[in-house]
C-alpha atoms as a PDB file:
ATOM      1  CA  UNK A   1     108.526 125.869 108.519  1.00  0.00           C
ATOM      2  CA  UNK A   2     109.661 123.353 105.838  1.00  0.00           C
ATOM      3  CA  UNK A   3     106.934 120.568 103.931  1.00  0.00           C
ATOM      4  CA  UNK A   4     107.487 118.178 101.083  1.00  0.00           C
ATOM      5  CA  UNK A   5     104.149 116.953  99.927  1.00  0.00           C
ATOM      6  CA  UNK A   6     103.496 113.585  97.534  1.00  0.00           C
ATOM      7  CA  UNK A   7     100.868 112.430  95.327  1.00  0.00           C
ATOM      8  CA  UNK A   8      98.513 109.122  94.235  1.00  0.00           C
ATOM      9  CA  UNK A   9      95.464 108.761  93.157  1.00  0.00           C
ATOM     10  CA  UNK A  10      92.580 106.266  94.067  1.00  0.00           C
ATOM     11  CA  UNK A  11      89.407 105.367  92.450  1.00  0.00           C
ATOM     12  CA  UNK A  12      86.741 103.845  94.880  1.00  0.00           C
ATOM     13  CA  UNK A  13      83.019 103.304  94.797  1.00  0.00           C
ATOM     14  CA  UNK A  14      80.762 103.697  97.900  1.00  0.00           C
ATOM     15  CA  UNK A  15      77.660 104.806  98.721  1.00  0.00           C
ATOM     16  CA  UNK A  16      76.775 107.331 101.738  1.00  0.00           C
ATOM     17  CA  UNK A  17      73.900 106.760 103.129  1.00  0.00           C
ATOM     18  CA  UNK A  18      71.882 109.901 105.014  1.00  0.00           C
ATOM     19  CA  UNK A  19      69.806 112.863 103.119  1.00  0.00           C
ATOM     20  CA  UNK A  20      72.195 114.931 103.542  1.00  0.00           C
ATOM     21  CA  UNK A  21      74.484 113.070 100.548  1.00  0.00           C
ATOM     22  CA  UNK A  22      71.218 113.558  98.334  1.00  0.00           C
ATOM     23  CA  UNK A  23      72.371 111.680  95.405  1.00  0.00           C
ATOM     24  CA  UNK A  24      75.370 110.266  96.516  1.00  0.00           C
ATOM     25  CA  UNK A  25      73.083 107.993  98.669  1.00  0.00           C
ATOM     26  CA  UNK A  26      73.325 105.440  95.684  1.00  0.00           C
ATOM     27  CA  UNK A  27      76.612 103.623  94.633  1.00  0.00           C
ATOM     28  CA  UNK A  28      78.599 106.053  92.663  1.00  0.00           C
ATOM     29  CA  UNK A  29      81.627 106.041  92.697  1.00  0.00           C
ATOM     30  CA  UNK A  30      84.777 108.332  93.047  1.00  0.00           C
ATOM     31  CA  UNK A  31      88.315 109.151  91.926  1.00  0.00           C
ATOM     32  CA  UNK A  32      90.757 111.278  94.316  1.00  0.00           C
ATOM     33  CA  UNK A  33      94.149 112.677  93.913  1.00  0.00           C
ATOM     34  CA  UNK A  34      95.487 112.250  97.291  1.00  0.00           C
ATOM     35  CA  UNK A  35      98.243 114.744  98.736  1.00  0.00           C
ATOM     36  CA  UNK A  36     100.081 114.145 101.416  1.00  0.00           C
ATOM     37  CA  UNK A  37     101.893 116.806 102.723  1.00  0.00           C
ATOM     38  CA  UNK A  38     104.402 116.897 105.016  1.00  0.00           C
ATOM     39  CA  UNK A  39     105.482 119.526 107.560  1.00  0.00           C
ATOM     40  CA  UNK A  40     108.675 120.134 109.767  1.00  0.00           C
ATOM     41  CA  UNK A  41     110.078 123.327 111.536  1.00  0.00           C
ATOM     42  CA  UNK A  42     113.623 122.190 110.629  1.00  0.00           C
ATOM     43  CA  UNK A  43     115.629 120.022 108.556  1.00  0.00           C
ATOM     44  CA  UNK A  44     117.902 116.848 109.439  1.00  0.00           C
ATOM     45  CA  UNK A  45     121.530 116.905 109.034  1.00  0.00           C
ATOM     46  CA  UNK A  46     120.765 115.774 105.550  1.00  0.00           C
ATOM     47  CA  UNK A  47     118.932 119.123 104.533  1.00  0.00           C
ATOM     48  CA  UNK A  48     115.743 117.579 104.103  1.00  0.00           C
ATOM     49  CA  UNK A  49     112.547 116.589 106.247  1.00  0.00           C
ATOM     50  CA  UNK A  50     112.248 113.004 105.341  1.00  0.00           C
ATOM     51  CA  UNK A  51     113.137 111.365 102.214  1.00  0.00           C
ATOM     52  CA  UNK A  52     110.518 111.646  99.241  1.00  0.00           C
ATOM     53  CA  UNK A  53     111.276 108.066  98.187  1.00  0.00           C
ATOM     54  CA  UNK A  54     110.226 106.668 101.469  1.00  0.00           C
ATOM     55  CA  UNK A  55     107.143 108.991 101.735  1.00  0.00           C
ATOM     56  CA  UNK A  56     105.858 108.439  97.916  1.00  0.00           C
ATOM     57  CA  UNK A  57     106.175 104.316  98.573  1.00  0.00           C
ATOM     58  CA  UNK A  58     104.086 104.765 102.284  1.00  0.00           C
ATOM     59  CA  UNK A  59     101.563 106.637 100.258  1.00  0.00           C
ATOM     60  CA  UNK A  60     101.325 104.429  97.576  1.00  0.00           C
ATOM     61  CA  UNK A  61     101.397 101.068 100.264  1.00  0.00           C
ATOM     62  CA  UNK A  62      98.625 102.761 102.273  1.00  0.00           C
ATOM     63  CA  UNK A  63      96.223 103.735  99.207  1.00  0.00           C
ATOM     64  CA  UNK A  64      96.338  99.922  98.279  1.00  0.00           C
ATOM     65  CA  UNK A  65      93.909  99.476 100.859  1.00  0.00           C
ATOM     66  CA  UNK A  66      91.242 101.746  99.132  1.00  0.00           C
ATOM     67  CA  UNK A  67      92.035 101.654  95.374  1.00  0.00           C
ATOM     68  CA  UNK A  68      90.009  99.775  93.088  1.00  0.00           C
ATOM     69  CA  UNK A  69      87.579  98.842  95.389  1.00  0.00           C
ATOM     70  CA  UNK A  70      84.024  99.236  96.920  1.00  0.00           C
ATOM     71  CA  UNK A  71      84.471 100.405 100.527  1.00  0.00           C
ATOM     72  CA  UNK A  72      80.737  99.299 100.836  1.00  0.00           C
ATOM     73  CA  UNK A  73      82.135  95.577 100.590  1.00  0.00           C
ATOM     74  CA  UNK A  74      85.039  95.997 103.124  1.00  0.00           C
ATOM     75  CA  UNK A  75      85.203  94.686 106.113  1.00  0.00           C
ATOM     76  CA  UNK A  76      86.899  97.069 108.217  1.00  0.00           C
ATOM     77  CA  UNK A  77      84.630  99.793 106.460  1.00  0.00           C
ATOM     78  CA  UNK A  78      81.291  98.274 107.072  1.00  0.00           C
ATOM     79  CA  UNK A  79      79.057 100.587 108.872  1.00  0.00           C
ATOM     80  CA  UNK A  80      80.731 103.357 108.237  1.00  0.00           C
ATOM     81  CA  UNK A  81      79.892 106.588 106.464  1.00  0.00           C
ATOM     82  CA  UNK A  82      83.228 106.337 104.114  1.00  0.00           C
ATOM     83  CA  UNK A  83      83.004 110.487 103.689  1.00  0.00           C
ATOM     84  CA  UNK A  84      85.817 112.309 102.158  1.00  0.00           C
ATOM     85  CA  UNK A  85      86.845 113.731 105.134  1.00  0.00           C
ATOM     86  CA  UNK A  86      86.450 110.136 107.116  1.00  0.00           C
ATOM     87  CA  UNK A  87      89.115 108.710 104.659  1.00  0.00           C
ATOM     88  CA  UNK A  88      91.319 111.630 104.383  1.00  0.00           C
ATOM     89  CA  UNK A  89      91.627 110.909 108.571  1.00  0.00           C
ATOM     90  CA  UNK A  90      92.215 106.752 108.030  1.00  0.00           C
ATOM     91  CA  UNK A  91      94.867 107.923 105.279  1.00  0.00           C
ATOM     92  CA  UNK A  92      96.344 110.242 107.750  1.00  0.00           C
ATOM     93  CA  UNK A  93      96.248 107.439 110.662  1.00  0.00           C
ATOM     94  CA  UNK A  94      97.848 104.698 107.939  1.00  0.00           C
ATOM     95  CA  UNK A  95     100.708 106.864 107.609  1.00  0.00           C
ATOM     96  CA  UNK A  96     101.332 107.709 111.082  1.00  0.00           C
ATOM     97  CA  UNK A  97     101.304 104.175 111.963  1.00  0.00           C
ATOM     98  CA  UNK A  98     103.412 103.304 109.602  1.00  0.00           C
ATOM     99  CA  UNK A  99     105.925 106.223 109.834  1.00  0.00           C
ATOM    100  CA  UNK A 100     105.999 105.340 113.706  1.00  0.00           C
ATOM    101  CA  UNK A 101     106.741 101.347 113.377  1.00  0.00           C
ATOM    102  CA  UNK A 102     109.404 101.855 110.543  1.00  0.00           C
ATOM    103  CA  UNK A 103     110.464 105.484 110.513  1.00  0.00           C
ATOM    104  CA  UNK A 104     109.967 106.999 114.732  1.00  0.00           C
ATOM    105  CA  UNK A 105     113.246 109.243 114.012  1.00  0.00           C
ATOM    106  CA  UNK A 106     111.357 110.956 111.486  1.00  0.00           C
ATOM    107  CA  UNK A 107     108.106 110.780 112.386  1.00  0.00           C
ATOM    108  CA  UNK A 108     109.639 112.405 115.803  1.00  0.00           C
ATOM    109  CA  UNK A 109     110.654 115.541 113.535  1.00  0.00           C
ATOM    110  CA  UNK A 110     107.367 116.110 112.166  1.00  0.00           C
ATOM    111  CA  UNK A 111     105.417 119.104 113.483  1.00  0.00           C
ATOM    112  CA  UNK A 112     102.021 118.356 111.222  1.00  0.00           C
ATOM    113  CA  UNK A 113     101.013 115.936 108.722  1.00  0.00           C
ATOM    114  CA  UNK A 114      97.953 117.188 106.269  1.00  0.00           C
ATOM    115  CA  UNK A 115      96.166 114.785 103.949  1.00  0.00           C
ATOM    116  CA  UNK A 116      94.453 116.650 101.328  1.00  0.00           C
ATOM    117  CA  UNK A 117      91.273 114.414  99.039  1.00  0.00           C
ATOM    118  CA  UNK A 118      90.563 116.411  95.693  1.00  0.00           C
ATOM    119  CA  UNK A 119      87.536 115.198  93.979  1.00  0.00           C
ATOM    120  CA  UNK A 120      87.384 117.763  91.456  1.00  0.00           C
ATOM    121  CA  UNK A 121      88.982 120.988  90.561  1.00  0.00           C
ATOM    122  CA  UNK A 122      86.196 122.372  92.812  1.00  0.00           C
ATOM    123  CA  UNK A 123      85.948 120.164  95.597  1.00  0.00           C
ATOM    124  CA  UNK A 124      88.413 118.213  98.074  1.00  0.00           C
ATOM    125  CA  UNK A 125      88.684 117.717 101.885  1.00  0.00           C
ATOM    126  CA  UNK A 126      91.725 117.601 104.498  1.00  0.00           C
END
């Protein structure tokens, strides 16, 4: 099994509402290093899974849609409990989507894709 993985960052606030977020109920708000990481059980007949160029710009494209802003005020996000793991899972749905309209050869290869949220050195979600 081969992977290549890439790396951004976003800073968002939200709030999530529900005891169970304790303080987190309130606006707060959050900065994650986003990995994506991606995984094939062979290479093309270029030695590599997919080229890091074109899977650090997707990344960076998709994470405009987050960065710098409060997911509270969003459209497509209203109602919504914007949880790590919830936006680790529209990341990971952004890049398929976008790998399959402009890049279906190579999003054909790929055997997993894993989207990894790190909100601290001790926290993070996939």
């Amino acid at each position: 099994m081969y992977s290549i993985t890439v790396r951004n960052n976003i800073l968002i606030a939200h709030s999530l509402p529900g005891e169970v977020f304790g303080p987190a109920q309130n606006m707060h708000g959050a900065t994650y290093i986003v990995d994506a990481e991606f995984f094939a059980e062979k290479v093309n007949k270029y030695n590599i899974i997919m080229d890091l160029g074109v899977v650090t710009d997707i990344l960076s494209e998709v994470l405009k849609s987050y960065s710098y802003k409060n997911l509270d005020e969003v459209d497509e996000f209203k109602g919504i409990i914007t949880s790590t793991e919830f936006l680790a899972r529209d990341i990971y749905e952004r890049i398929c989507d976008r790998l399959k309209k402009d890049f279906n050869e190579d999003y054909q290869s790929l055997h997993k894709l894993k989207i990894t949220l790190t909100e601290s050195n001790v926290a993070w979600a996939s």
